[in-house]
Protein backbone atom coordinates (compact mmCIF):
# COMPACT_ATOMS: atom_id res chain seq x y z
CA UNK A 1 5.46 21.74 -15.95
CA UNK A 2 2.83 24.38 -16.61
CA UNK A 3 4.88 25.55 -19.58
CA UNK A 4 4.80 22.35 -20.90
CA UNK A 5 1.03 21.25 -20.07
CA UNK A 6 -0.03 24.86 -21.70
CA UNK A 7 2.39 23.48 -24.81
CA UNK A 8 0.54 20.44 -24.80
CA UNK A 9 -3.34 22.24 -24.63
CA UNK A 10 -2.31 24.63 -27.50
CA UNK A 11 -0.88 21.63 -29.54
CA UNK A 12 -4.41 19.57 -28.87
CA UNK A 13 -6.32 22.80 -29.79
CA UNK A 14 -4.49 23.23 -33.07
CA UNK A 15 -5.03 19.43 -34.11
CA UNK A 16 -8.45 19.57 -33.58
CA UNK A 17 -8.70 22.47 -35.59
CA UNK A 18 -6.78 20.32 -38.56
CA UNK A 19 -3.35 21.61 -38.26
CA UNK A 20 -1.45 18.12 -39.74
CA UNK A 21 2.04 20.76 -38.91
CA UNK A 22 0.46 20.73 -34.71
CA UNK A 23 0.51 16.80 -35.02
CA UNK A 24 4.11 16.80 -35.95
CA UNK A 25 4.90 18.86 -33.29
CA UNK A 26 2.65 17.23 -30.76
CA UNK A 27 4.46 13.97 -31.34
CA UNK A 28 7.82 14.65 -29.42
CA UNK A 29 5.92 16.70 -26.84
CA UNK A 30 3.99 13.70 -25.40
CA UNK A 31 5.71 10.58 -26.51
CA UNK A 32 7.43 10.05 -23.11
CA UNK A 33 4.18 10.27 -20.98
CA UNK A 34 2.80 8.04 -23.63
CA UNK A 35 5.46 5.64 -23.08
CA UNK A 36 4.86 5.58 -19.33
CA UNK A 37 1.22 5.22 -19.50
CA UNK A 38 1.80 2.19 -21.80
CA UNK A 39 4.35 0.95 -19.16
CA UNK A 40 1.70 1.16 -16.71
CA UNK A 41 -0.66 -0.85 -18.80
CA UNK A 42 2.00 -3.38 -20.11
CA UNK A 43 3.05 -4.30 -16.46
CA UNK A 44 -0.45 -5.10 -16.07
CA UNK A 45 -0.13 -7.57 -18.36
CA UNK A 46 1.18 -11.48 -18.14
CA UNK A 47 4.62 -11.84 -19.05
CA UNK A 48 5.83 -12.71 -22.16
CA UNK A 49 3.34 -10.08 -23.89
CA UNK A 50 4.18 -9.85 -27.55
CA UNK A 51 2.76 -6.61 -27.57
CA UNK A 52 6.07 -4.37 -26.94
CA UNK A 53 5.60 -0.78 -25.18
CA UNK A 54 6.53 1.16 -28.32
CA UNK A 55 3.69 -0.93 -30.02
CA UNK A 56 1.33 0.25 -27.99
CA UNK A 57 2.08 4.04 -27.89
CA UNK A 58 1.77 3.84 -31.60
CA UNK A 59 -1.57 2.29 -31.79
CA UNK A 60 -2.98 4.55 -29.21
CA UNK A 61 -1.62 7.17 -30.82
CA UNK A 62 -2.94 6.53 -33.64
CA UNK A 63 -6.55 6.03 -32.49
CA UNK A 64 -6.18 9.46 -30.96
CA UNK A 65 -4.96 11.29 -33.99
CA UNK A 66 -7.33 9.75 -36.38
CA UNK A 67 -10.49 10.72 -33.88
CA UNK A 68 -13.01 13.61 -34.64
CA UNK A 69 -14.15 15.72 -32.75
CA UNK A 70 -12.65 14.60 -29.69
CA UNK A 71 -12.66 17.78 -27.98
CA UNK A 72 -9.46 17.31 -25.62
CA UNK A 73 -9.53 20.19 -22.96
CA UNK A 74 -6.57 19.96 -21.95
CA UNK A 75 -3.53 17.85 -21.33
CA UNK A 76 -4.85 15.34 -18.53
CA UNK A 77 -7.75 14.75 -20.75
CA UNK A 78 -5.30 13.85 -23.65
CA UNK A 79 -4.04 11.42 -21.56
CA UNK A 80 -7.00 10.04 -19.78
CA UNK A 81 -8.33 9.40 -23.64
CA UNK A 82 -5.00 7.61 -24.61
CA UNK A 83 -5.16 5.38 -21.72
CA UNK A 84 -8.51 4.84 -22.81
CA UNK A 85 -7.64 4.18 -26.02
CA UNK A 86 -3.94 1.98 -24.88
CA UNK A 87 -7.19 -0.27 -22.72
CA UNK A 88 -8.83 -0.61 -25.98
CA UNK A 89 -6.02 -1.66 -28.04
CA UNK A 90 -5.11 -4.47 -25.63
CA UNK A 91 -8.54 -5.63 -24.69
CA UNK A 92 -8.47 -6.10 -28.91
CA UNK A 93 -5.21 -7.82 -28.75
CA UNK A 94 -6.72 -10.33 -26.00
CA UNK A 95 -9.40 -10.41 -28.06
CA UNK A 96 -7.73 -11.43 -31.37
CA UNK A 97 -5.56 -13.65 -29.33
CA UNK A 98 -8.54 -16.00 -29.11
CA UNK A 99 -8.23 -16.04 -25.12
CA UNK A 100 -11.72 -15.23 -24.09
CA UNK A 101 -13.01 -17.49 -21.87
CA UNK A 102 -15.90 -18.54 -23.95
CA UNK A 103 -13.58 -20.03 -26.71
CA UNK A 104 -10.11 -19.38 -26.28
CA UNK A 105 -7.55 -21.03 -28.72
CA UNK A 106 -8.54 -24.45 -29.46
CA UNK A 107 -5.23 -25.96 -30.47
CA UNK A 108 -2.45 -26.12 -27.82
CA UNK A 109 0.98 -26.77 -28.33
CA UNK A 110 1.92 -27.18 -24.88
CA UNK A 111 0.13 -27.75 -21.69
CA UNK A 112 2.80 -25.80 -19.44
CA UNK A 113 1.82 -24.16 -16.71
CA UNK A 114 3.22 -20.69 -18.23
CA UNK A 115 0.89 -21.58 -21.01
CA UNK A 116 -2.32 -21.53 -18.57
CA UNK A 117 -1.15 -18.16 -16.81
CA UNK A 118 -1.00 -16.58 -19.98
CA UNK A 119 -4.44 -17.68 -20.94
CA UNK A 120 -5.64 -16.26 -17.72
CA UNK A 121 -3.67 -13.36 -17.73
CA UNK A 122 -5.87 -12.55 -20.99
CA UNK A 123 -8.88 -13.46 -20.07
CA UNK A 124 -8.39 -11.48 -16.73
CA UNK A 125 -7.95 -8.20 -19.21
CA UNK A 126 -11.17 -9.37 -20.87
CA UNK A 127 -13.07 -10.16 -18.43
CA UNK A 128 -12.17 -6.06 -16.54
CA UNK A 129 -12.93 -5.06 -19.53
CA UNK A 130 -16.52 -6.57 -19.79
CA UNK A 131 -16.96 -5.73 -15.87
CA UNK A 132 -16.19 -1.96 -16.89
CA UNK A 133 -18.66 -2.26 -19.44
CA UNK A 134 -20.69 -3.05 -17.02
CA UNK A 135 -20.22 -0.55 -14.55
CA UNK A 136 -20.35 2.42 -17.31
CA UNK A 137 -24.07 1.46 -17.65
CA UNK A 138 -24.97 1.34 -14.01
CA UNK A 139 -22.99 4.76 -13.48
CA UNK A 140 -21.12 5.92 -16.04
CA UNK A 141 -18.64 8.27 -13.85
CA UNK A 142 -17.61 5.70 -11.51
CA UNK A 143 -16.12 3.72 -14.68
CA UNK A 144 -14.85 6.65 -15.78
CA UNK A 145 -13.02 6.85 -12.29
CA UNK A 146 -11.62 3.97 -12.71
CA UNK A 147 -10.34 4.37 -16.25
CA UNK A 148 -8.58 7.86 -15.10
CA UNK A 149 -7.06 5.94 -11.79
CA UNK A 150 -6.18 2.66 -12.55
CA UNK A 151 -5.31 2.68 -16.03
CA UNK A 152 -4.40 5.80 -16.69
CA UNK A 153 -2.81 6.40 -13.42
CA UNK A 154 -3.90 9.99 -13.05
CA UNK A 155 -4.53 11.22 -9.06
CA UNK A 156 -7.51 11.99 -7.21
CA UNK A 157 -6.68 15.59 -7.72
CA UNK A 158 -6.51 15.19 -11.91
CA UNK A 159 -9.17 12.71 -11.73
CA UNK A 160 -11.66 15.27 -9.79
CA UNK A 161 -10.16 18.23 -12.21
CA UNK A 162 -11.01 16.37 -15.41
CA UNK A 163 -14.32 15.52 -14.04
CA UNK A 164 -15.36 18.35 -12.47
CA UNK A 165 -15.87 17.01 -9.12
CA UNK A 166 -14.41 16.73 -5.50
CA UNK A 167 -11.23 14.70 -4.39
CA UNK A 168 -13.77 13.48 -1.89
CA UNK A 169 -16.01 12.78 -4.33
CA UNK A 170 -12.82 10.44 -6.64
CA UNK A 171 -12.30 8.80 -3.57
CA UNK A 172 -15.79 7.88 -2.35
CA UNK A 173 -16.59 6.94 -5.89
CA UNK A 174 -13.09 5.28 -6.43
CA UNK A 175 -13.73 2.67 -3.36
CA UNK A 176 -17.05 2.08 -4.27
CA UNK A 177 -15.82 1.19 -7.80
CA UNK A 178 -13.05 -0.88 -6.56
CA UNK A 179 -15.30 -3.35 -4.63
CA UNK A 180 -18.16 -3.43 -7.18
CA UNK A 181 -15.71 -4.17 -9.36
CA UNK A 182 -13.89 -6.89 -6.58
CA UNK A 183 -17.04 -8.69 -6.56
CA UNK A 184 -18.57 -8.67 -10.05
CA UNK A 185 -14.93 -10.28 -11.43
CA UNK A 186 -14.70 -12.65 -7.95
CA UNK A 187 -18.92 -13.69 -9.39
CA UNK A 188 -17.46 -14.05 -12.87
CA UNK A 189 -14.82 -16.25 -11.68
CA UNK A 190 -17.46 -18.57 -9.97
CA UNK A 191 -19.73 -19.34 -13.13
């Protein structure tokens, strides 16, 4: 595993540097940890989702090829950016989906209840993504926390090395995240 994380940091190095031969190489390297973060995500989503797994890996991907300057330091922070970037690309999705709760798609085919879920199932992403938004500006490293945990499903001990912090410090800040963010979406809900 070291071997292969050390692979991995010398591969991000060599991108950044503009070596299009490192993001060949870097492909095969991390496409099946990319594929299991975007598993993670996808199961998050409602069912149905015409967004397939594969999709997603490719879009991130491509966000994180195409950025400048990113400055990965290492492996875990590769992959704390692409599950950043896999949120992004299906908050967008939602998005151009037309499910946000302020509009939504204004012609319906069918009034089924699978039809609802969906739309909520949407919104839901929407509406943690907003929330998040939200949080970043009140403290920026408790959103942060819960990018690394809960979407990118990195532990307290890769979350605290990538930040620089204390397990302790993940954890306090994780539960504190968790039921800030508990309440603001159980508020939303109630407007």
């Amino acid at each position: 595993m070291a071997a292969a994380a050390s692979q991995v940091t010398g591969l991000l190095v060599a991108v950044q540097r503009g070596d299009a031969a490192a993001v060949n190489q870097l492909i095969p390297v991390v496409y099946e940890e990319l594929r299991r973060l975007a598993k993670r995500h996808m199961a998050r989503q409602r069912k149905g989702h015409t967004l397939q797994t594969a999709d997603l890996v490719s879009e991130a991907y491509l966000k994180l090829v195409n950025v400048k300057e990113a400055g990965w330091k290492d492996r875990i922070h590769f992959f704390a950016v692409a599950s950043q970037a896999m949120r992004s690309v299906l908050v967008d999705y939602a998005r151009r989906r037309g499910y946000a709760k302020r509009g939504g798609n204004p012609i319906r085919v069918s009034l089924s209840e699978a039809d609802q879920a969906a739309e909520e199932k949407s919104a839901e992403v929407i509406a943690i993504d907003e929330a998040l938004g939200r949080l970043a500006a009140l403290d920026p490293r408790k959103s942060r926390v819960v990018e690394l945990r809960y979407f990118g499903g990195l532990t307290v001990e890769e979350s605290a090395e990538l930040l620089g912090v204390s397990s302790k410090t993940i954890d306090r800040e994780w539960r504190w995240a968790r039921a800030w963010l508990h309440r603001e979406l159980g508020e939303e809900r109630s407007r």
